[in-house]
C-alpha atoms as a PDB file:
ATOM      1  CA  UNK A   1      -2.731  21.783 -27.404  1.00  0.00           C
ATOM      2  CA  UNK A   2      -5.689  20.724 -25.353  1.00  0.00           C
ATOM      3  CA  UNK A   3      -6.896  23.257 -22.859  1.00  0.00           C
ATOM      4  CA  UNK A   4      -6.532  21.908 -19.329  1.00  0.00           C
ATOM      5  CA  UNK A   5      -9.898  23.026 -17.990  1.00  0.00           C
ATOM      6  CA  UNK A   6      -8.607  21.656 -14.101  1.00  0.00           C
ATOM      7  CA  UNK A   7      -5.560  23.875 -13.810  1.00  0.00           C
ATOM      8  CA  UNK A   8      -6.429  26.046 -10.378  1.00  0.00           C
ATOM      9  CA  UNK A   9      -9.660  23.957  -9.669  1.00  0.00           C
ATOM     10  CA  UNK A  10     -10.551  23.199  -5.703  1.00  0.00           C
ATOM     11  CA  UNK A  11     -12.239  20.366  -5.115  1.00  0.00           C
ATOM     12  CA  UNK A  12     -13.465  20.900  -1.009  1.00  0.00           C
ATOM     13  CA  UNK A  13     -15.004  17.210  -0.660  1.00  0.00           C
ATOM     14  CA  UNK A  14     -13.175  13.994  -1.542  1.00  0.00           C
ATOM     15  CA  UNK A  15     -13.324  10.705   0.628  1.00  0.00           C
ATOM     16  CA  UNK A  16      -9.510   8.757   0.545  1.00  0.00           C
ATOM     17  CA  UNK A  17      -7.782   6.102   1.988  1.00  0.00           C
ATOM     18  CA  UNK A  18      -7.101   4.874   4.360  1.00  0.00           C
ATOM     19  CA  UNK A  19     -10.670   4.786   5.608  1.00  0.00           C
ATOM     20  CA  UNK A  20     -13.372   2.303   7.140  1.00  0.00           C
ATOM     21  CA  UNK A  21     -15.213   1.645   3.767  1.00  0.00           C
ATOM     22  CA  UNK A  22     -12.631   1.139   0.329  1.00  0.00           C
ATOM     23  CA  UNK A  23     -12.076   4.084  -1.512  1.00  0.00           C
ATOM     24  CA  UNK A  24     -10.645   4.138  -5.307  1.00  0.00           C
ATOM     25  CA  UNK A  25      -7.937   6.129  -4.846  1.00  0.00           C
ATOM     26  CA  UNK A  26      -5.659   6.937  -1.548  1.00  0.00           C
ATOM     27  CA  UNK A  27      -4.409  10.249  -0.024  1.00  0.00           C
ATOM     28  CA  UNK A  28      -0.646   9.835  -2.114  1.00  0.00           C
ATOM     29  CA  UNK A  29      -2.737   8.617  -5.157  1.00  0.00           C
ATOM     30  CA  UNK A  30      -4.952  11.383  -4.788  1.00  0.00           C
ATOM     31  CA  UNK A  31      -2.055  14.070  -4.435  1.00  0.00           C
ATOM     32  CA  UNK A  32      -0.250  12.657  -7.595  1.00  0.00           C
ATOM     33  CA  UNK A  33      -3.121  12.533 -10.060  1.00  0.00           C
ATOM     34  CA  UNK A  34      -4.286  16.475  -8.832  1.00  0.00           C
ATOM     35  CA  UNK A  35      -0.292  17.307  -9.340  1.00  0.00           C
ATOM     36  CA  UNK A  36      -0.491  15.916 -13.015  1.00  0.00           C
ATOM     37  CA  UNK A  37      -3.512  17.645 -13.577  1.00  0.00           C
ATOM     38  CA  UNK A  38      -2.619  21.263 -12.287  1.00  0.00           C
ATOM     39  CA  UNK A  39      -5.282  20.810  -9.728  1.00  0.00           C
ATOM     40  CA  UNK A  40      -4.993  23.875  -7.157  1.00  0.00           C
ATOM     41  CA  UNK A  41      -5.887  22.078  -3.756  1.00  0.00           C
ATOM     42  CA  UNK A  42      -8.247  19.690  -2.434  1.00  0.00           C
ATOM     43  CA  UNK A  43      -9.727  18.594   0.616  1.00  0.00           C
ATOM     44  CA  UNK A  44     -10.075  15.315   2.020  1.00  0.00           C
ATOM     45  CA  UNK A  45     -13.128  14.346   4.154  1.00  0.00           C
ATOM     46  CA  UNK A  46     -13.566  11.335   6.366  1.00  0.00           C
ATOM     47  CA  UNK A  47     -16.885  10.837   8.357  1.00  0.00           C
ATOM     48  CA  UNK A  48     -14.821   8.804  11.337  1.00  0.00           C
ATOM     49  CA  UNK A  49     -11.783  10.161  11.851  1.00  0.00           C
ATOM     50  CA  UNK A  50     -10.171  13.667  11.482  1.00  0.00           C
ATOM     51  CA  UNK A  51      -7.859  14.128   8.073  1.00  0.00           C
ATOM     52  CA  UNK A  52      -5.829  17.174   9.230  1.00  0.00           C
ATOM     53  CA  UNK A  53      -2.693  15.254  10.207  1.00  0.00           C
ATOM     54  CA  UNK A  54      -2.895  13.216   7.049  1.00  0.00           C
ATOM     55  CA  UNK A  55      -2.908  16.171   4.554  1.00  0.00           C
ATOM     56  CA  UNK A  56       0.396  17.280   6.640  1.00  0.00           C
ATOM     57  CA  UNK A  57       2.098  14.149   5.457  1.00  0.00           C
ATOM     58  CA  UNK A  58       0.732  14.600   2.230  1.00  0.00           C
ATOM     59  CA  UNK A  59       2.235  17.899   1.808  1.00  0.00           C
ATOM     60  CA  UNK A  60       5.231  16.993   2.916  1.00  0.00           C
ATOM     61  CA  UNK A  61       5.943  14.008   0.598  1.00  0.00           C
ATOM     62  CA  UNK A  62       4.404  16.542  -2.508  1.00  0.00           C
ATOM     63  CA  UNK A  63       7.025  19.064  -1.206  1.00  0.00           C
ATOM     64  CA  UNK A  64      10.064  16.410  -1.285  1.00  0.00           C
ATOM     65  CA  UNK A  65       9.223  15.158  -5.268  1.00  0.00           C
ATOM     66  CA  UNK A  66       8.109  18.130  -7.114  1.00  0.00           C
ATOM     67  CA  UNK A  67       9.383  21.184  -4.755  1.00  0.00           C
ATOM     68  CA  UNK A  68       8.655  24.569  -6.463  1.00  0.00           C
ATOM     69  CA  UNK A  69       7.168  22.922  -9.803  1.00  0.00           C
ATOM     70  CA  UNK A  70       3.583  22.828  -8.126  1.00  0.00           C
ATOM     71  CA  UNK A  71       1.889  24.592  -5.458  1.00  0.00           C
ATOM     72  CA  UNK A  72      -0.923  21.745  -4.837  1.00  0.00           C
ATOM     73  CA  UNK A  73      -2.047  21.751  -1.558  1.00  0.00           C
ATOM     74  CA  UNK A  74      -3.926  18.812  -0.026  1.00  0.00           C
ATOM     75  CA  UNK A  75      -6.814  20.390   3.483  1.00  0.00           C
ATOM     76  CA  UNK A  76      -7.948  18.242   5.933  1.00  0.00           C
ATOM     77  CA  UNK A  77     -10.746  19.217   8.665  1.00  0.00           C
ATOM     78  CA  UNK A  78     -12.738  16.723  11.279  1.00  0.00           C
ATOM     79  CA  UNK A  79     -16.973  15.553  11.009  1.00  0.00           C
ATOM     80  CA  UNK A  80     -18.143  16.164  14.094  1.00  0.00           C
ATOM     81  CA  UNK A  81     -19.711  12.346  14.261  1.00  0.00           C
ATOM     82  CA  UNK A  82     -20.062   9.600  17.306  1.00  0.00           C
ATOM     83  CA  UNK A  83     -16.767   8.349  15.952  1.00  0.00           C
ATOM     84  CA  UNK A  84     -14.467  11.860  17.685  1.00  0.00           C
ATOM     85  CA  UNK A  85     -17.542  12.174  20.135  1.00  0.00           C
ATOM     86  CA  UNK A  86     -20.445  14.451  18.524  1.00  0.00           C
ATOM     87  CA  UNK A  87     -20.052  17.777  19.121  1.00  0.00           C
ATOM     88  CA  UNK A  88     -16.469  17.736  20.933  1.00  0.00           C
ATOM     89  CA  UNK A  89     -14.852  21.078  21.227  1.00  0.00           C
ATOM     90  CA  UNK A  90     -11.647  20.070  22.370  1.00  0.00           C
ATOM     91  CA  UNK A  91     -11.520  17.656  18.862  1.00  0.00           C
ATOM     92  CA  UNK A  92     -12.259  20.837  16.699  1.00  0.00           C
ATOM     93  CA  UNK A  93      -9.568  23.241  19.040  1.00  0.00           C
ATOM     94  CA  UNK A  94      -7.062  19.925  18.277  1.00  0.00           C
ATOM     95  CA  UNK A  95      -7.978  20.023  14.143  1.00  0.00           C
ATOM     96  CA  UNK A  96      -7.730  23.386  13.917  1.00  0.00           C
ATOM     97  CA  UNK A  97      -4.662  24.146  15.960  1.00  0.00           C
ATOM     98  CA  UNK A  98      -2.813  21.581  13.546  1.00  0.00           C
ATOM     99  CA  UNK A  99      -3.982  23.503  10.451  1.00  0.00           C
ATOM    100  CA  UNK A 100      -7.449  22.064   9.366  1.00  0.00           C
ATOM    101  CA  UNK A 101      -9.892  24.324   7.178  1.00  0.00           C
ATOM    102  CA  UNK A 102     -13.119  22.677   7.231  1.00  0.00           C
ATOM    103  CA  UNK A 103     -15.283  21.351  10.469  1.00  0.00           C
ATOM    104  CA  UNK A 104     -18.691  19.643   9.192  1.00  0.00           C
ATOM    105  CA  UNK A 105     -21.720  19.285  11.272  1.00  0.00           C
ATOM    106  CA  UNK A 106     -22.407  15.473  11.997  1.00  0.00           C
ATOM    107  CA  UNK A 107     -22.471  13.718   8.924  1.00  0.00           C
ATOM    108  CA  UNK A 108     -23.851   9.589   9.010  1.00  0.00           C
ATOM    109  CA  UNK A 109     -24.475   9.938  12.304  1.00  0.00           C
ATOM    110  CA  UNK A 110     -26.389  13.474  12.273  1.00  0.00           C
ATOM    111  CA  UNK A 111     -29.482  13.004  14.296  1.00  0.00           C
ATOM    112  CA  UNK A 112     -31.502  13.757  11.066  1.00  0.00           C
ATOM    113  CA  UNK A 113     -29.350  11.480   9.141  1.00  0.00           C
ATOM    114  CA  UNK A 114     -29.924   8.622  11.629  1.00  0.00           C
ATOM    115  CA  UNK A 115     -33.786   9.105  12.157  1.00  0.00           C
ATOM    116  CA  UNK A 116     -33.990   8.776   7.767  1.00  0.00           C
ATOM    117  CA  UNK A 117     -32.232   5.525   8.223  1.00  0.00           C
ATOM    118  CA  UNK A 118     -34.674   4.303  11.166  1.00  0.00           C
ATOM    119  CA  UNK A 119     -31.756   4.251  13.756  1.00  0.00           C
ATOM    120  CA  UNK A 120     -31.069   6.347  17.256  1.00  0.00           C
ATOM    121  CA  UNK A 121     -28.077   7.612  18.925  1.00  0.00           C
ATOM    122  CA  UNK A 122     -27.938  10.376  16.399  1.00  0.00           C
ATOM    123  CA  UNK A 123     -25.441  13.348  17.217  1.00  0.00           C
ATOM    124  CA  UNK A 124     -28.110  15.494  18.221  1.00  0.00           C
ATOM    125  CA  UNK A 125     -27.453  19.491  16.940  1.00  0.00           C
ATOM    126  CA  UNK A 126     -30.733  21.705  17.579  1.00  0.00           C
ATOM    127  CA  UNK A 127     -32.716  20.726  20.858  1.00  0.00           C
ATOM    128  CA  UNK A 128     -36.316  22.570  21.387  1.00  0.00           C
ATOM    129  CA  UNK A 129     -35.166  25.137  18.511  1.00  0.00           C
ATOM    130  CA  UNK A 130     -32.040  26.506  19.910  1.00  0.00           C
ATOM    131  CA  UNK A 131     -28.503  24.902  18.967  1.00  0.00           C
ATOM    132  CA  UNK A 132     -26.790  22.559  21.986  1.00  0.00           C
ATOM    133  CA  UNK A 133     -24.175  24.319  23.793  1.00  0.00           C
ATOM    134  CA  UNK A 134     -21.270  22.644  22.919  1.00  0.00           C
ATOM    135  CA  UNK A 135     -21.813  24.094  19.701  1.00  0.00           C
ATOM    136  CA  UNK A 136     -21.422  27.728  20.821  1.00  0.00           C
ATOM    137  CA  UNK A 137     -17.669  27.078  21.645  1.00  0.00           C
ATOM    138  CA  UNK A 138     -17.239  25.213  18.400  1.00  0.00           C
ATOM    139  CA  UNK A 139     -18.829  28.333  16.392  1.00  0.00           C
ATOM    140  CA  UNK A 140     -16.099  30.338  18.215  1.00  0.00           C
ATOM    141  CA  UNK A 141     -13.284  28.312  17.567  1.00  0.00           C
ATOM    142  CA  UNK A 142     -14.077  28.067  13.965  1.00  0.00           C
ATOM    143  CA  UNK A 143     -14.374  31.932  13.849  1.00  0.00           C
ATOM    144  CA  UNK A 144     -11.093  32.822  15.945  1.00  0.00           C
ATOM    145  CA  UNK A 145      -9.277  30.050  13.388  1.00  0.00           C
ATOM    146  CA  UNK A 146     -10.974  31.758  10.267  1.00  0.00           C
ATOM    147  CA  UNK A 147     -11.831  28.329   9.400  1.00  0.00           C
ATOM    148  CA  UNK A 148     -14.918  26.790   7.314  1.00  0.00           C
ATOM    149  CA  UNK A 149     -17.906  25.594   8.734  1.00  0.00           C
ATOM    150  CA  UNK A 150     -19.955  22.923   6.806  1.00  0.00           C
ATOM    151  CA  UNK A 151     -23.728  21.893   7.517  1.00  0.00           C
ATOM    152  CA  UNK A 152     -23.183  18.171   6.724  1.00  0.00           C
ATOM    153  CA  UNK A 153     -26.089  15.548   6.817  1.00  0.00           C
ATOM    154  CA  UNK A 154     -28.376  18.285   9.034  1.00  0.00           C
ATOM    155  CA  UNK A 155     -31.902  18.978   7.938  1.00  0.00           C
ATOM    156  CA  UNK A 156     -32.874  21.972   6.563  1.00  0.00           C
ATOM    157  CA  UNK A 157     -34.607  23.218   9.219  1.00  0.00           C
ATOM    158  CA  UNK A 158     -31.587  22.827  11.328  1.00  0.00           C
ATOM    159  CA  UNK A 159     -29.272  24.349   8.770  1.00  0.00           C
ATOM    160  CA  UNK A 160     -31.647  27.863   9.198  1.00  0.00           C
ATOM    161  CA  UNK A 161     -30.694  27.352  12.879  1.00  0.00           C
ATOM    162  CA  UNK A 162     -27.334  26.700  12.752  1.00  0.00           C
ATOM    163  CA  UNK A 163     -26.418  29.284  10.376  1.00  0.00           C
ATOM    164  CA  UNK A 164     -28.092  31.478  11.786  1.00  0.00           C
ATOM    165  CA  UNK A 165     -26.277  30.880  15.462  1.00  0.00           C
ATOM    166  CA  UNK A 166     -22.597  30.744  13.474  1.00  0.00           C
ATOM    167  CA  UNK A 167     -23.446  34.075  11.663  1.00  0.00           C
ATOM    168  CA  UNK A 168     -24.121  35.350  15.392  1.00  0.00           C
ATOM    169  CA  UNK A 169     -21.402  34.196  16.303  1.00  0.00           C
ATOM    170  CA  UNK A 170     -19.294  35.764  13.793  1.00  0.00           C
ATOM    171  CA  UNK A 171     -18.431  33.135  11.753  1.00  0.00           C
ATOM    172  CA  UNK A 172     -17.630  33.890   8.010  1.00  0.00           C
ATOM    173  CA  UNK A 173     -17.385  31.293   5.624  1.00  0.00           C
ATOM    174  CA  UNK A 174     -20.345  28.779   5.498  1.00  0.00           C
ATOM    175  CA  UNK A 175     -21.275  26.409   3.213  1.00  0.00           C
ATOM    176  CA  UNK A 176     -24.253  24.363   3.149  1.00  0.00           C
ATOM    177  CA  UNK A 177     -22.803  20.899   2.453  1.00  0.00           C
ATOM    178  CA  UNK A 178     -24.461  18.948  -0.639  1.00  0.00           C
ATOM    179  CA  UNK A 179     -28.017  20.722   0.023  1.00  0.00           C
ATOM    180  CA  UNK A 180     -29.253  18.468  -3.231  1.00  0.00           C
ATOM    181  CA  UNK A 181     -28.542  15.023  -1.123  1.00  0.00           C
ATOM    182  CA  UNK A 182     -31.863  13.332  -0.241  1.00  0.00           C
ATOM    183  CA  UNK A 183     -30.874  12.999   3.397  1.00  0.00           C
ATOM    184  CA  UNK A 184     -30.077  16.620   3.724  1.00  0.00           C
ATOM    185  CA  UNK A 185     -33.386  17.616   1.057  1.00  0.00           C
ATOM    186  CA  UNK A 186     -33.202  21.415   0.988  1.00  0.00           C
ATOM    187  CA  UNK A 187     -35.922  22.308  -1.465  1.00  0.00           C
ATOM    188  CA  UNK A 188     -34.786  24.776  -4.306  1.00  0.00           C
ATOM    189  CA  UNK A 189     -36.943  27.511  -2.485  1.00  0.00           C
ATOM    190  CA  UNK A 190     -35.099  26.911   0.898  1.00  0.00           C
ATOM    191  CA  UNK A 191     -31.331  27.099  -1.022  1.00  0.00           C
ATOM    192  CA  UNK A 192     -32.270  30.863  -2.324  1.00  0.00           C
ATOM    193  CA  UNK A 193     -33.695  31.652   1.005  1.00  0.00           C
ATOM    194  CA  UNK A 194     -30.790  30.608   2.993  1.00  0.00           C
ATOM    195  CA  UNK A 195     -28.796  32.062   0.400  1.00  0.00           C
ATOM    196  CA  UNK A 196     -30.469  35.543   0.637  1.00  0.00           C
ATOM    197  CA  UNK A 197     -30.942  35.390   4.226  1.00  0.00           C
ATOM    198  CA  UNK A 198     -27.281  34.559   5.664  1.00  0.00           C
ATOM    199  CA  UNK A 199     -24.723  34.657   2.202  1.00  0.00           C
ATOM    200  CA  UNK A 200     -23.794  31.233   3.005  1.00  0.00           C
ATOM    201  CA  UNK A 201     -22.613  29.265  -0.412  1.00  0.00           C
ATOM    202  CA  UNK A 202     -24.189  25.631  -1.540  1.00  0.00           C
ATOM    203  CA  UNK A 203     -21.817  23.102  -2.307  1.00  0.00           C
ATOM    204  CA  UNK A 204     -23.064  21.026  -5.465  1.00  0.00           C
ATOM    205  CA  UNK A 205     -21.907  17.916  -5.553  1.00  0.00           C
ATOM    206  CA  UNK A 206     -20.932  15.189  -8.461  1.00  0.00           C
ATOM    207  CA  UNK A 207     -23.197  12.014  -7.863  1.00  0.00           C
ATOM    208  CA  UNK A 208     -25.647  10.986  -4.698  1.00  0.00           C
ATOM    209  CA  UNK A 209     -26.254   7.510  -2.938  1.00  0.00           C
ATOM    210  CA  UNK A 210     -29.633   6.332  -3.926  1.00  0.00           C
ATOM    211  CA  UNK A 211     -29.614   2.934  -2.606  1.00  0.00           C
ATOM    212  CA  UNK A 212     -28.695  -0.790  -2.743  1.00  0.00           C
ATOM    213  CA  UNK A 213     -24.913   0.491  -3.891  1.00  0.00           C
ATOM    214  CA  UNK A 214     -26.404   2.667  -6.802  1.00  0.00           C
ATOM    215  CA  UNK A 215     -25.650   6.318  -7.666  1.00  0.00           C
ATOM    216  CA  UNK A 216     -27.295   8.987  -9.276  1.00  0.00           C
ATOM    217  CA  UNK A 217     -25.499  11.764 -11.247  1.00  0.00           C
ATOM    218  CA  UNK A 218     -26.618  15.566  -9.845  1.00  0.00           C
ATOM    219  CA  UNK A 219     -25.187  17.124 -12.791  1.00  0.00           C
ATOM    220  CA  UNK A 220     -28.493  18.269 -14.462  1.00  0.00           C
ATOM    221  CA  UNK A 221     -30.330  19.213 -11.246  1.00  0.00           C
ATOM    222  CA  UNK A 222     -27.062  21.356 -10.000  1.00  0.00           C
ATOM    223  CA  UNK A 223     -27.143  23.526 -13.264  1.00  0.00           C
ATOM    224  CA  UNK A 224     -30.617  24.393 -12.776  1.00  0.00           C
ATOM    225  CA  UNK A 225     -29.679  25.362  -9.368  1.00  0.00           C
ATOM    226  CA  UNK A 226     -26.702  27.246 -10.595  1.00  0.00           C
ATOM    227  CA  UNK A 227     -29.207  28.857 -13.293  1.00  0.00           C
ATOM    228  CA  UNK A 228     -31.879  30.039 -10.749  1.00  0.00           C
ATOM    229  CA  UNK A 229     -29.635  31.057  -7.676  1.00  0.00           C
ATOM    230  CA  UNK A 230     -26.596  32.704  -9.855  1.00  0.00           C
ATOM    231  CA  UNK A 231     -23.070  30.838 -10.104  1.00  0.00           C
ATOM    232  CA  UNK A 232     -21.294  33.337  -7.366  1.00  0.00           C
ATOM    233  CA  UNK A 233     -23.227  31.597  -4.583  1.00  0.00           C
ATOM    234  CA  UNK A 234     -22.035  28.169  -5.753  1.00  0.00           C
ATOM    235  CA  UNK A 235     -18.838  25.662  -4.891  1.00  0.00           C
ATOM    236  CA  UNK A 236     -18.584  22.798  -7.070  1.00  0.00           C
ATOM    237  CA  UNK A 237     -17.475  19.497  -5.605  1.00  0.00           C
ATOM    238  CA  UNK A 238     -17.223  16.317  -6.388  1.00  0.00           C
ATOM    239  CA  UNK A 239     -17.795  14.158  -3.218  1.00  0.00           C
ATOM    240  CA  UNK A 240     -15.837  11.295  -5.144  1.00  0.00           C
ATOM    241  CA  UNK A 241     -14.045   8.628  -3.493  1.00  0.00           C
ATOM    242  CA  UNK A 242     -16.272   5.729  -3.825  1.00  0.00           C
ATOM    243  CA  UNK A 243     -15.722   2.273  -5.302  1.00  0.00           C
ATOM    244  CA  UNK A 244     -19.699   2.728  -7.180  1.00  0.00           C
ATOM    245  CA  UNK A 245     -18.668   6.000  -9.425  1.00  0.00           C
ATOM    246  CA  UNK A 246     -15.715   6.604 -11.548  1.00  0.00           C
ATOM    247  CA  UNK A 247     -12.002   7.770 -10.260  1.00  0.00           C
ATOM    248  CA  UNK A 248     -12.130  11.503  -8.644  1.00  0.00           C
ATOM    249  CA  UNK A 249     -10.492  12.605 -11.624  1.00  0.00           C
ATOM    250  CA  UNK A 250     -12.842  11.511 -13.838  1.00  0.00           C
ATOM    251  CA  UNK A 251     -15.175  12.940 -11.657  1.00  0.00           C
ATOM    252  CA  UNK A 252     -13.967  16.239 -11.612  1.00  0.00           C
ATOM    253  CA  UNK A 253     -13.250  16.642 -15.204  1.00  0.00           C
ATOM    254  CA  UNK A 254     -16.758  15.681 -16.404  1.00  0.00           C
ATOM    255  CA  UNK A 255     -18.368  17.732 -14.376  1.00  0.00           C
ATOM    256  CA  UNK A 256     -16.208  20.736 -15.326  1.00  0.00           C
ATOM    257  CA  UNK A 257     -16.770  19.612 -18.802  1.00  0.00           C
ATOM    258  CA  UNK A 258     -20.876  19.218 -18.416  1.00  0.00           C
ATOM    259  CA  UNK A 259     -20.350  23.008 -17.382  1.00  0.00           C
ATOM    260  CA  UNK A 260     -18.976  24.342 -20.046  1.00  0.00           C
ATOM    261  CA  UNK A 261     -21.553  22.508 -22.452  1.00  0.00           C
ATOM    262  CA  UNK A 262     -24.566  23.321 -20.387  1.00  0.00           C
ATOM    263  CA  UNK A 263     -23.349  26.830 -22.016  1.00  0.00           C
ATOM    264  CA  UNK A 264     -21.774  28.758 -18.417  1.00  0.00           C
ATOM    265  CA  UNK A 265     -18.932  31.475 -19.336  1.00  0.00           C
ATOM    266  CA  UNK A 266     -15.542  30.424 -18.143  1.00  0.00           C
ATOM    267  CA  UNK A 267     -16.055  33.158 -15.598  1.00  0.00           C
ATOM    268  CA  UNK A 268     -19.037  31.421 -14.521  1.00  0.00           C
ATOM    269  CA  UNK A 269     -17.318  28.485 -13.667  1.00  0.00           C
ATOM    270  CA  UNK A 270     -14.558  30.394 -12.493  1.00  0.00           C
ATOM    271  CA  UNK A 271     -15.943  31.011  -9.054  1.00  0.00           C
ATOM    272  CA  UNK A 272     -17.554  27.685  -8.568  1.00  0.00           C
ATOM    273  CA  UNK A 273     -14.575  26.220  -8.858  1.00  0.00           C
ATOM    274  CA  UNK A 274     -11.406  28.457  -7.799  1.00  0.00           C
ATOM    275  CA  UNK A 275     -12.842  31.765  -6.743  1.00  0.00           C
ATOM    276  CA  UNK A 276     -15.597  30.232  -4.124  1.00  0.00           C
ATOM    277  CA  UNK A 277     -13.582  27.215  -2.853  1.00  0.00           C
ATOM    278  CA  UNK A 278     -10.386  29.488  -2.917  1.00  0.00           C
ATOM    279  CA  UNK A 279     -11.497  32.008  -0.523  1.00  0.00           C
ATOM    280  CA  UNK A 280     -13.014  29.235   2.134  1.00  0.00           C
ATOM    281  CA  UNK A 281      -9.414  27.812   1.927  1.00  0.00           C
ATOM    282  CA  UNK A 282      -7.253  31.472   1.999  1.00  0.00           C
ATOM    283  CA  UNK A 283      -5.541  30.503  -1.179  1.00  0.00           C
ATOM    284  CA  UNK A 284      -5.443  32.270  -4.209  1.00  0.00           C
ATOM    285  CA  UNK A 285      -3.796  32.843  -7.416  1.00  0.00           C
ATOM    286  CA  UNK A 286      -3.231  30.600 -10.250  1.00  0.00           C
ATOM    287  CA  UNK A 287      -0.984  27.222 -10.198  1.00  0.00           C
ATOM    288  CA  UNK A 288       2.673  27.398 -11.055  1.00  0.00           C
ATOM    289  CA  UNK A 289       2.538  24.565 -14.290  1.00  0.00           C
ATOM    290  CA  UNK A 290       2.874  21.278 -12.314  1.00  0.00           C
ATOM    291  CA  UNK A 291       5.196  18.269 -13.635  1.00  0.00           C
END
C-alpha cells in the first residue's frame, strides 16, 4: 500500500471560499479533501475579512460526519488590511477571543505592498523607524493569547522592525510570511539574518503571482533555502486557493513529494511540515486514520 506522505501535515496558508476573488475549492470542500487525506489541520487566510468564525462552523460540521474517526482541525486568524481597518486592536482582541491562531501584518494593502503596485492609502506599519502604536497593543494581545504573528506583504526592512518590537514585547511564535514573494523580497542573506537574530521561522510557500494571471512555482528556490538555512527554521505552505494553480491538494502533495526527491530525510520534512506548523498552532501528535 501506498505511503500517505500527508497524514499529520499542517498547511498554515490556504485562501477559500467564500471570498471576494473565486477560489477552487471552499471552506467544506477544503475540510473534506484534508479529512480523506489524513491532513492534520489547516489554516484558512482571507486578506478582507477575518476567517475565525468560519473555521468554527467548519469544525463543527467535521465533528457531526466523521466524530472520533479524524482529528482535522480547520484555524482561522484576521489580516490586519483597510478592509477590518489597518491596524485595529479591538478586531485582533475580537479574532482571538473567538479562538483564532494567526494575525498577519497588512497583506494587499501593506503600505509596502501598495507603494510596489504604484497606489496610496497603504496600511502604514513602521513610521520614522519605530512601529505605530496601535501595534504595541496588538503585539500584546497576540502574546497574552499565545497566538501567531505573521509579517505578511511588509518589506524587509520593516520585518527587522517589527520582529524585533514583538520579540520585545514577548511574543513567541513568529513567522516571516512567504519571505521568497517578490513584494515582500527578503534576500537569502536577510532570511539567515533574521533567522539568527530573532528565531523567527520562514514560511515557504508553493507558487508566487508573477503577473498578468501567471504563476511561478518556488519549489526549487525554497530547497535551496531549506539547504542553506537548515530545515528546523522552515514551515512549508502552500498558499493555494487560486483559480491559476492546481487544487490545494495537489498543491500540497507535490510539494511534499518534490521534497522527498530533492533527497531531504523524512525527519527533515518532518518539521517543515508537522513539527514547525504544529507548535505555532498548539497541536501535536499524529492523526487518528481519517475515513
Amino acid at each position: 500500500m501506498e505511503e500517505n506522505r500527508l497524514k499529520g501535515v499542517i498547511d498554515l496558508h490556504i485562501h477559500s471560499g467564500p471570498d471576494l476573488r473565486e477560489r477552487r475549492l471552499d471552506d467544506l470542500q477544503l475540510m473534506e479533501a484534508a479529512v480523506e487525506r489524513g491532513i492534520r489541520a489547516i489554516v484558512i487566510k482571507s486578506h478582507h475579512v477575518p476567517t475565525v468564525d468560519r473555521a468554527a462552523l467548519v469544525n463543527r460540521v467535521k465533528q457531526q460526519r466523521y466524530g472520533a474517526a479524524s482529528d482535522f482541525q480547520m484555524f482561522g486568524g484576521v489580516a490586519l488590511n483597510r478592509f477590518i481597518g489597518g491596524i485595529n486592536p479591538w478586531a485582533v482582541e475580537t479574532a482571538l477571543k473567538l479562538g483564532g491562531k494567526m494575525v498577519w501584518m497588512p497583506t494587499i494593502t501593506s503600505e509596502n505592498h501598495c507603494r510596489k503596485e504604484g497606489k496610496d492609502q497603504g496600511v502604514v506599519c513602521v513610521r520614522d523607524g519605530k512601529i505605530v502604536d496601535a501595534l504595541k497593543t496588538v503585539f500584546t494581545l497576540i502574546r497574552d493569547f499565545d497566538a501567531v504573528l505573521e509579517t505578511g506583504h511588509i518589506s524587509p526592512e520593516e520585518c527587522f522592525l517589527v520582529t524585533e518590537a514583538a520579540r520585545d514585547a514577548g511574543v513567541k511564535k513568529i513567522v516571516i510570511t512567504h519571505p521568497e514573494f517578490h513584494m515582500v523580497g527578503m534576500s537569502l542573506e536577510d532570511q539567515k539574518r533574521i533567522v539568527r537574530d530573532y528565531g523567527v521561522l520562514l514560511e515557504r510557500v508553493y507558487a508566487q503571482p508573477v503577473g498578468g494571471g501567471v504563476y511561478k512555482k518556488n519549489l526549487p528556490d525554497n530547497v535551496a533555502a531549506m539547504r542553506e538555512i537548515g530545515c528546523c527554521h522552515f514551515i512549508v505552505a502552500t498558499d493555494g486557493g487560486q483559480m491559476q494553480n492546481p487544487k490545494w491538494y495537489d498543491t500540497i502533495r507535490e510539494y511534499v513529494d518534490y521534497l522527498y526527491e530533492a533527497g531531504f530525510s523524512r525527519e527533515e520534512i518532518d518539521w517543515m511540515t508537522r513539527i514547525n506548523p504544529g507548535n505555532m498552532l498548539g497541536i501535536a501528535g499524529e492523526p487518528k486514520n481519517s475515513q
